[in-house]
PDB file of N, CA and C in Angstrom:
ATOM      1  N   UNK A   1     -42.602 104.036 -47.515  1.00  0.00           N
ATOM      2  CA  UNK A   1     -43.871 103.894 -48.182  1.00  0.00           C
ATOM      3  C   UNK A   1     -44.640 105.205 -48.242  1.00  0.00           C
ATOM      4  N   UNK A   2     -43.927 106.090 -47.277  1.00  0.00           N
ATOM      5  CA  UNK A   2     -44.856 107.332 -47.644  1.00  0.00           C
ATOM      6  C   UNK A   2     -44.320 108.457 -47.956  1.00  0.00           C
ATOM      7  N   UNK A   3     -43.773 109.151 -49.069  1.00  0.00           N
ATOM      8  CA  UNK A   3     -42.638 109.742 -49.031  1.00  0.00           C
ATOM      9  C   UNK A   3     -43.482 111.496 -49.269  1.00  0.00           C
ATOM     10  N   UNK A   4     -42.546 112.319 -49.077  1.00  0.00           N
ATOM     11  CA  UNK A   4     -43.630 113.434 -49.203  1.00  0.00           C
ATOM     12  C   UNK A   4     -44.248 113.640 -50.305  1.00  0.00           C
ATOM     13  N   UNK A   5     -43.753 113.343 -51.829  1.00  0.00           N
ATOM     14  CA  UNK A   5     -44.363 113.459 -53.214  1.00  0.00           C
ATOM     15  C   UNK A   5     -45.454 112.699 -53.642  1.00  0.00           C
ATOM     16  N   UNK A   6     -45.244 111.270 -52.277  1.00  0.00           N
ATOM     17  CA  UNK A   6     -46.807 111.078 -52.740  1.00  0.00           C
ATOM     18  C   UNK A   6     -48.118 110.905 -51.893  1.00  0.00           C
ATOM     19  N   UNK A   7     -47.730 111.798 -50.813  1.00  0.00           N
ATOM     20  CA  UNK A   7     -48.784 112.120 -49.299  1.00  0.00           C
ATOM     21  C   UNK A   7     -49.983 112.352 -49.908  1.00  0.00           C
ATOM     22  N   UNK A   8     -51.273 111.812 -49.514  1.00  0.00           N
ATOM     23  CA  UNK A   8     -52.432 111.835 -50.068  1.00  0.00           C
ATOM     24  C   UNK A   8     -53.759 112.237 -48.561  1.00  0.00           C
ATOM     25  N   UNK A   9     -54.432 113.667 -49.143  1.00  0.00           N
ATOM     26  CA  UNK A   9     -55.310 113.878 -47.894  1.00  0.00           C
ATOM     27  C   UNK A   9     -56.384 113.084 -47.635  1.00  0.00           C
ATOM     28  N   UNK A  10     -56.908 112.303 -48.756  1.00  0.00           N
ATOM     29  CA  UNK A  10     -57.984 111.270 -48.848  1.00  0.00           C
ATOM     30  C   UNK A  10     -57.720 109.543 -49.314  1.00  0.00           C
ATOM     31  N   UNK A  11     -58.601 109.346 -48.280  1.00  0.00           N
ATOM     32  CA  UNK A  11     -58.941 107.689 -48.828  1.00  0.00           C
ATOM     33  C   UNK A  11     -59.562 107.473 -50.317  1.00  0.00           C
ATOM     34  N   UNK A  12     -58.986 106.307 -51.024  1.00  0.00           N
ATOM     35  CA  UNK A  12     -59.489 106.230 -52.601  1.00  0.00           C
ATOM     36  C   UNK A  12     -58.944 104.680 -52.459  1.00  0.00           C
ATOM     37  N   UNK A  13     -60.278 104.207 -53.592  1.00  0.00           N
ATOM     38  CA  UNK A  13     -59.247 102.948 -53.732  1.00  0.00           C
ATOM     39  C   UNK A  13     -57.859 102.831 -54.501  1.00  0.00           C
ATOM     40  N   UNK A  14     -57.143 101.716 -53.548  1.00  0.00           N
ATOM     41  CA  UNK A  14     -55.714 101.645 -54.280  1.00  0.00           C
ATOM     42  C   UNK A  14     -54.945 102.132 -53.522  1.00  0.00           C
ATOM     43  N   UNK A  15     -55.141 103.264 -52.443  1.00  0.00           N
ATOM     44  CA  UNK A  15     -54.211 103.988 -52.207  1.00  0.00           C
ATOM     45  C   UNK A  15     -53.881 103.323 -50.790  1.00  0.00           C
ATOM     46  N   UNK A  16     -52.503 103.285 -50.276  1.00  0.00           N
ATOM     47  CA  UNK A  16     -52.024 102.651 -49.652  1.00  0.00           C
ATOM     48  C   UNK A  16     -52.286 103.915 -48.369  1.00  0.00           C
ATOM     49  N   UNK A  17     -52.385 103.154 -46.835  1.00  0.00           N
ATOM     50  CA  UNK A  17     -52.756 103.389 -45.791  1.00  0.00           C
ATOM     51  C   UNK A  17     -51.449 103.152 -44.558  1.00  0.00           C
ATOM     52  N   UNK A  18     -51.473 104.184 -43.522  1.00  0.00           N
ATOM     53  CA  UNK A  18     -50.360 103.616 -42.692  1.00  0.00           C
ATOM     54  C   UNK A  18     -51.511 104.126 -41.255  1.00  0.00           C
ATOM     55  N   UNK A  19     -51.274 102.897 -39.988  1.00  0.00           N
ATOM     56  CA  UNK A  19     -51.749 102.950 -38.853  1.00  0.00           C
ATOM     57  C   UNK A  19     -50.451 103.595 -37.898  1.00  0.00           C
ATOM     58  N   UNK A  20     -50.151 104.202 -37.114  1.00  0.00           N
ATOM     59  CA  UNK A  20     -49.855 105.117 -36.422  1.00  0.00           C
ATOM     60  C   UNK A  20     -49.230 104.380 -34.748  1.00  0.00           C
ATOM     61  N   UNK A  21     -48.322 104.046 -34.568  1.00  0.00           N
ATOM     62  CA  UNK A  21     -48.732 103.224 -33.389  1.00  0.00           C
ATOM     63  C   UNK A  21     -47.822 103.909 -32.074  1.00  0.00           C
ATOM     64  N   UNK A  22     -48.496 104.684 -31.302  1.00  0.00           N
ATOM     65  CA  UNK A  22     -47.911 105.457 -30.162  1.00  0.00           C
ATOM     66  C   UNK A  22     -46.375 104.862 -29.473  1.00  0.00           C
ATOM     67  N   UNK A  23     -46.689 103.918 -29.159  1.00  0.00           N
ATOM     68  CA  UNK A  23     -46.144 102.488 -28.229  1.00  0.00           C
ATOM     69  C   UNK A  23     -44.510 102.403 -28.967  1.00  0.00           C
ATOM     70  N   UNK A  24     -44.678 102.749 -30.324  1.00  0.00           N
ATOM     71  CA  UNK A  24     -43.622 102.607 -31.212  1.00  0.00           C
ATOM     72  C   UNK A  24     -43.173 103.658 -31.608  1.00  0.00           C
ATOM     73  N   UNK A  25     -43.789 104.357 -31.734  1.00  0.00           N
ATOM     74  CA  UNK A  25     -43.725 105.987 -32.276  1.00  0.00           C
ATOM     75  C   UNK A  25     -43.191 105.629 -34.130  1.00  0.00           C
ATOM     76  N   UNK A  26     -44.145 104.857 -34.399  1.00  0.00           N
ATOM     77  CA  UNK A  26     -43.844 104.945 -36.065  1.00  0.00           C
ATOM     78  C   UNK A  26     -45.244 104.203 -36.558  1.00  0.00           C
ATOM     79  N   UNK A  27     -45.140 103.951 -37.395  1.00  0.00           N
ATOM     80  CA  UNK A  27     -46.610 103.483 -38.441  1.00  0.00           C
ATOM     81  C   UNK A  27     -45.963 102.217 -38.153  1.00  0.00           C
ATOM     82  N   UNK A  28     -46.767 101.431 -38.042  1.00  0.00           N
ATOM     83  CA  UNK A  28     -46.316  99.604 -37.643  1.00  0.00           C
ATOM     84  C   UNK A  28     -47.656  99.005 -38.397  1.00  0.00           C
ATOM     85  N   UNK A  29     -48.542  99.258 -38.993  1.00  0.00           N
ATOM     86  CA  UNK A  29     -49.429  98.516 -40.023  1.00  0.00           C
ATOM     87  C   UNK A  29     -49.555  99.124 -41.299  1.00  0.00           C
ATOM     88  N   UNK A  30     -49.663  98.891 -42.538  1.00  0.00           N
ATOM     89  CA  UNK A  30     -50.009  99.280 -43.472  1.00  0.00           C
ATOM     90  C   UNK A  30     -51.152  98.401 -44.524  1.00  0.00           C
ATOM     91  N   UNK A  31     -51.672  98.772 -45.458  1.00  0.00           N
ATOM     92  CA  UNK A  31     -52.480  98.364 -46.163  1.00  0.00           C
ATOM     93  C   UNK A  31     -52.574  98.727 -47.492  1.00  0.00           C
ATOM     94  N   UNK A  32     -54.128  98.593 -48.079  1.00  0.00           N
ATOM     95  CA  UNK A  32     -54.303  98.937 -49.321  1.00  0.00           C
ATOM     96  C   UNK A  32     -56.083  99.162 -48.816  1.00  0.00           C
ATOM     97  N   UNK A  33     -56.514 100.639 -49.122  1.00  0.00           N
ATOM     98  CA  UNK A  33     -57.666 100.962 -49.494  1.00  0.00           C
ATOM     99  C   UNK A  33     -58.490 100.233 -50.159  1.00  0.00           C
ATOM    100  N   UNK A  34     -59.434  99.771 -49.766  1.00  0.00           N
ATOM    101  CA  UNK A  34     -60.337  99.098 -50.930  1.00  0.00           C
ATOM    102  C   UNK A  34     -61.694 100.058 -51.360  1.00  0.00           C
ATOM    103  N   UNK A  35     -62.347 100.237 -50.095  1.00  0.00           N
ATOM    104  CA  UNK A  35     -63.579 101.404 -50.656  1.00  0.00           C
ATOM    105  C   UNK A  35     -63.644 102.085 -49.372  1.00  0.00           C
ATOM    106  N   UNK A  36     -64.641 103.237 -49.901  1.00  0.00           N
ATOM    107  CA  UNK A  36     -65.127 103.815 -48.236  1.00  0.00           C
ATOM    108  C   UNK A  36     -66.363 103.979 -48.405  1.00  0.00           C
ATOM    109  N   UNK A  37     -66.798 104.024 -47.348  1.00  0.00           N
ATOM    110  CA  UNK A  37     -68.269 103.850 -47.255  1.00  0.00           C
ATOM    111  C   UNK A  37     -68.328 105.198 -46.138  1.00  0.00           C
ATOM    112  N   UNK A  38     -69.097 106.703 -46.026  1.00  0.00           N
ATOM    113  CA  UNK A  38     -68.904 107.470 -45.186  1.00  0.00           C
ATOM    114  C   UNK A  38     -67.848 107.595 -44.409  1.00  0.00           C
ATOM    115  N   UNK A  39     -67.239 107.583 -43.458  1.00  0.00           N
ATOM    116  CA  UNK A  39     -66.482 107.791 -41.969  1.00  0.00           C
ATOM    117  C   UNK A  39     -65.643 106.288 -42.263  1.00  0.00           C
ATOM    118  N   UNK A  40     -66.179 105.387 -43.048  1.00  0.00           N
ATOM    119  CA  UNK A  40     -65.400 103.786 -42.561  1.00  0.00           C
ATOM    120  C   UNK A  40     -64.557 103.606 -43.980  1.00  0.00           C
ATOM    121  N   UNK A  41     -63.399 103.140 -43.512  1.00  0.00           N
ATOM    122  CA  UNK A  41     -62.266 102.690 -45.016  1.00  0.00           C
ATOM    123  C   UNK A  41     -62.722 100.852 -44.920  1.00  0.00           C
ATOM    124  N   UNK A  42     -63.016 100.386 -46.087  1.00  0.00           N
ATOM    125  CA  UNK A  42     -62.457  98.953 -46.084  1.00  0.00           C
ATOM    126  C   UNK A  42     -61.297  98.711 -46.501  1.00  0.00           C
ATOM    127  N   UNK A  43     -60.710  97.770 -46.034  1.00  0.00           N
ATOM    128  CA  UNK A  43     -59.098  97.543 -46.513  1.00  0.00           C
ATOM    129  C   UNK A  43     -58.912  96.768 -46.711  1.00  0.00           C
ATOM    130  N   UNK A  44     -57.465  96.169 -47.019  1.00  0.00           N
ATOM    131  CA  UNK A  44     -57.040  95.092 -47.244  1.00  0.00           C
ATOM    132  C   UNK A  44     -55.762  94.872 -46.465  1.00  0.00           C
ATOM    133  N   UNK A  45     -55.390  93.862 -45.833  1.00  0.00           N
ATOM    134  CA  UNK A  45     -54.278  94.163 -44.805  1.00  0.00           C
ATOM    135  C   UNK A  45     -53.470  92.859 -44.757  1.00  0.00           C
ATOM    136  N   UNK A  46     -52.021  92.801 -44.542  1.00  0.00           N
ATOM    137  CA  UNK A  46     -51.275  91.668 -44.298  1.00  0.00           C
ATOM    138  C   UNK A  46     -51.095  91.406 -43.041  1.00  0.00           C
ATOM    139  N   UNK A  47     -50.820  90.420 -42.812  1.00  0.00           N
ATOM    140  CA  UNK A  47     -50.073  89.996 -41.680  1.00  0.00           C
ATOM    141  C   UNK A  47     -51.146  91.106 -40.437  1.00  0.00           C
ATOM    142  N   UNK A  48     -52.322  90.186 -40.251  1.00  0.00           N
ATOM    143  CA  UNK A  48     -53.527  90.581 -39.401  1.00  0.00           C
ATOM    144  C   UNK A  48     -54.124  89.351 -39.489  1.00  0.00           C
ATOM    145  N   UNK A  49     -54.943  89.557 -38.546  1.00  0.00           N
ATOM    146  CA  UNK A  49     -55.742  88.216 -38.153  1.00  0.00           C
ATOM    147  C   UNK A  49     -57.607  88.890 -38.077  1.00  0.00           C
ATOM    148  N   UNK A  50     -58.269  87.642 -37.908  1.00  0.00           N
ATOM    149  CA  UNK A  50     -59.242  87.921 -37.536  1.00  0.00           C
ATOM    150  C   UNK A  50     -59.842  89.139 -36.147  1.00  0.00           C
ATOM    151  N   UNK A  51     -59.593  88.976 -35.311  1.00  0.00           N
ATOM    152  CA  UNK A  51     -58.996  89.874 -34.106  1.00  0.00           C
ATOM    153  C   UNK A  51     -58.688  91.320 -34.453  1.00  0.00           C
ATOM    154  N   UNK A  52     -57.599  91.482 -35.678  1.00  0.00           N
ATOM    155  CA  UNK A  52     -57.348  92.930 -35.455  1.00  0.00           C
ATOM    156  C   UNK A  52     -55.885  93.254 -35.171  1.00  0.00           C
ATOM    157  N   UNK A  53     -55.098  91.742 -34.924  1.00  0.00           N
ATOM    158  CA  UNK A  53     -53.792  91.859 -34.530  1.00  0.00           C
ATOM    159  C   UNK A  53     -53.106  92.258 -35.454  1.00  0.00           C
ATOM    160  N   UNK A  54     -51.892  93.458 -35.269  1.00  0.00           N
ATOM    161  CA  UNK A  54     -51.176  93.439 -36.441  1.00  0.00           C
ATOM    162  C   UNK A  54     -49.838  92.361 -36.581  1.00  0.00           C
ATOM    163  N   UNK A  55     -50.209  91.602 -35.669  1.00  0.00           N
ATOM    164  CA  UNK A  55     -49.016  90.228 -36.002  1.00  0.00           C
ATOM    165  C   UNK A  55     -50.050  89.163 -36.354  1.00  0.00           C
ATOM    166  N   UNK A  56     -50.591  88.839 -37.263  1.00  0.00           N
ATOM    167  CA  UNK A  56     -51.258  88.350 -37.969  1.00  0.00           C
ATOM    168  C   UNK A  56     -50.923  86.904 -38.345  1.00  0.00           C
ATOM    169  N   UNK A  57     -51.775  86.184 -39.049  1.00  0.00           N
ATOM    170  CA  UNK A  57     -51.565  85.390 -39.317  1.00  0.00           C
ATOM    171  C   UNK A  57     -51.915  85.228 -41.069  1.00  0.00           C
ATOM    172  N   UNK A  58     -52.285  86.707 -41.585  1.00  0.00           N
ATOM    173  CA  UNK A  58     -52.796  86.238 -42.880  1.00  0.00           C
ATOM    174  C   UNK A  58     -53.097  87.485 -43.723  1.00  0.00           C
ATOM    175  N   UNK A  59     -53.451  87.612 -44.670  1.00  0.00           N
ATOM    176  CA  UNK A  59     -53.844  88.806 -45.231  1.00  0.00           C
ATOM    177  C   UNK A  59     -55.673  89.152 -45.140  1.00  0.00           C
ATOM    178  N   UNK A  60     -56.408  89.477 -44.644  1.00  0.00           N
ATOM    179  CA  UNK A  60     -57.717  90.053 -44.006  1.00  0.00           C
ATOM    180  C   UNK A  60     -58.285  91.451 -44.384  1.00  0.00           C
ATOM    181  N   UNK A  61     -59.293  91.416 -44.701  1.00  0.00           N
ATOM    182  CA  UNK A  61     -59.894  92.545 -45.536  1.00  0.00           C
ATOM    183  C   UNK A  61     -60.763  92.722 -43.563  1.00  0.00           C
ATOM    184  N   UNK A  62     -60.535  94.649 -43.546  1.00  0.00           N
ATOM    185  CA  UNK A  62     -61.018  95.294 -42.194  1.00  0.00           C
ATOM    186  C   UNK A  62     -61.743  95.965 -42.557  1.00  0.00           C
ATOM    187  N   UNK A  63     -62.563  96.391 -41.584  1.00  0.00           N
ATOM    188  CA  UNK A  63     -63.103  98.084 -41.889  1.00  0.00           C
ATOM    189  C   UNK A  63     -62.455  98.920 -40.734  1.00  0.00           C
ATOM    190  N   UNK A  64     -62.203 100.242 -41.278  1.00  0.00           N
ATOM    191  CA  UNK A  64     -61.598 101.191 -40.046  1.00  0.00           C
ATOM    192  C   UNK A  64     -62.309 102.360 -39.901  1.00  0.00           C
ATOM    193  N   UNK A  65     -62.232 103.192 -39.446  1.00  0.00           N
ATOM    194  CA  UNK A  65     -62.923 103.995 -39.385  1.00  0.00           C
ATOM    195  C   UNK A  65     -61.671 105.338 -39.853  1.00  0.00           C
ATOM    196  N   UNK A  66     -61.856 106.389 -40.141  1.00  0.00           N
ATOM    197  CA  UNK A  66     -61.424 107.576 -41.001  1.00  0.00           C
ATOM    198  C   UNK A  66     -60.090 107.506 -40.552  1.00  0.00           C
ATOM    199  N   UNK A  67     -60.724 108.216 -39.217  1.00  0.00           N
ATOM    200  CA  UNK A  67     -60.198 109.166 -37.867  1.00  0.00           C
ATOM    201  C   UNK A  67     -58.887 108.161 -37.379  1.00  0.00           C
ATOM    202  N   UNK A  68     -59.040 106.666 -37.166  1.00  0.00           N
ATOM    203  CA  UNK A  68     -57.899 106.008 -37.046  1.00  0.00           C
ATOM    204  C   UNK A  68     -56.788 105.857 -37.971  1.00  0.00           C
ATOM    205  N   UNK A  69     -56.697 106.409 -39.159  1.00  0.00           N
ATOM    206  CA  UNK A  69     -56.001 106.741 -40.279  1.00  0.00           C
ATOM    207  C   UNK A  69     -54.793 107.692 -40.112  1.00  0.00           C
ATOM    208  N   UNK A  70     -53.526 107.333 -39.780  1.00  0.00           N
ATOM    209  CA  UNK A  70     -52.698 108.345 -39.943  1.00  0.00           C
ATOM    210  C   UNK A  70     -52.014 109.212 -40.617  1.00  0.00           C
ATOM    211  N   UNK A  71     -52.274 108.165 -42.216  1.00  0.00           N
ATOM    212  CA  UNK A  71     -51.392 108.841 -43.475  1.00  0.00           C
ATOM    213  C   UNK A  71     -51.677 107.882 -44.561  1.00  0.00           C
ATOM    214  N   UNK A  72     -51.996 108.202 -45.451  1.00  0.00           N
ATOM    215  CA  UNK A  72     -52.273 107.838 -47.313  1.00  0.00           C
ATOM    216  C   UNK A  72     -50.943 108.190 -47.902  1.00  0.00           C
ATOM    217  N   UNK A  73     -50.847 107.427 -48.741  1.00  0.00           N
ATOM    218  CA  UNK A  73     -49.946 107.596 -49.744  1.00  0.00           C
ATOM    219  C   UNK A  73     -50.567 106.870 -51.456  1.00  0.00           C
ATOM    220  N   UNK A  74     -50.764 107.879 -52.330  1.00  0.00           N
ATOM    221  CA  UNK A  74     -51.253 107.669 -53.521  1.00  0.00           C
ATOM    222  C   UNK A  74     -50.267 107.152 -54.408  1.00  0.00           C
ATOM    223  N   UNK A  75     -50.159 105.620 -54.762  1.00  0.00           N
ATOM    224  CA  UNK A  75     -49.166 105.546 -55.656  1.00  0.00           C
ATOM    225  C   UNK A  75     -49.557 105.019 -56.840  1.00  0.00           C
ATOM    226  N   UNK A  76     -50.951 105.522 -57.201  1.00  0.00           N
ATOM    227  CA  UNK A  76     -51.636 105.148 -57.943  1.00  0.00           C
ATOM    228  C   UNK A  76     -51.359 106.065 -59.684  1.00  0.00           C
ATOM    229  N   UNK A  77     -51.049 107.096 -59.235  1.00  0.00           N
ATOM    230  CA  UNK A  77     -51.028 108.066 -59.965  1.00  0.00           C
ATOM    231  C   UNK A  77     -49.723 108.511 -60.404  1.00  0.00           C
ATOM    232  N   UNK A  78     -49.170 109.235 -62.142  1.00  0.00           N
ATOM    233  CA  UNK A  78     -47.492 109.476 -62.336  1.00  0.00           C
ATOM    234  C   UNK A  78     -47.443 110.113 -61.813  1.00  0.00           C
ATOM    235  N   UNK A  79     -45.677 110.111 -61.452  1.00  0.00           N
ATOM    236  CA  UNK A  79     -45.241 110.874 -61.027  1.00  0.00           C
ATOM    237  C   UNK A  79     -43.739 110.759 -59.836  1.00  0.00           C
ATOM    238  N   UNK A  80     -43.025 111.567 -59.655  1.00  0.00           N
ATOM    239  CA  UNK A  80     -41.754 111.011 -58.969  1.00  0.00           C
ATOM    240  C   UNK A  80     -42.435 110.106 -57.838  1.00  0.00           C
ATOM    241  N   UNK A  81     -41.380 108.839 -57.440  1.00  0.00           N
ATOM    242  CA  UNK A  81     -41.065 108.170 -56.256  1.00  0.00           C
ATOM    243  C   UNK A  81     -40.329 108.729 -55.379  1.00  0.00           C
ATOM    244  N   UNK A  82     -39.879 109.905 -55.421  1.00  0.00           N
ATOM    245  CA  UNK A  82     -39.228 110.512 -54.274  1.00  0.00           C
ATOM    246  C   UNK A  82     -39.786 110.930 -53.507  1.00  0.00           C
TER     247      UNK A  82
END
């Protein structure tokens, strides 16, 4: 989902989001940008719950904050999928 051609330095809507997870050493949540409001992303997220879990029970709109953001990927825009 995040390949280097379409690595993105900013939050925008649309643009897809990956959470970072130490424990795993890989991105284990992903999403979809919805807006930002200063420092905070709203999102849109699968398989999350009310809570925050990423074993979820549903698809749940979050707010996150920037800084917890590990990597964007813009696939909003042409251009290779590689």
């Amino acid at each position: 989902m995040f390949p280097t051609s379409r690595l993105a330095n900013t939050a925008k809507p649309g643009v897809v989001f990956g959470l970072y997870f130490p424990a795993l050493k890989r991105i284990a949540q992903v999403g979809f940008v919805e807006s930002i409001r200063g420092t905070w992303i709203n999102t849109i997220e699968a398989n999350t719950n009310l809570s925050g879990s990423r074993d979820g029970d549903g698809v749940h709109r979050r707010t996150r904050h920037a800084k917890t953001i590990y990597r964007y990927a813009d696939w909003t825009r042409k251009g290779s999928s590689r």
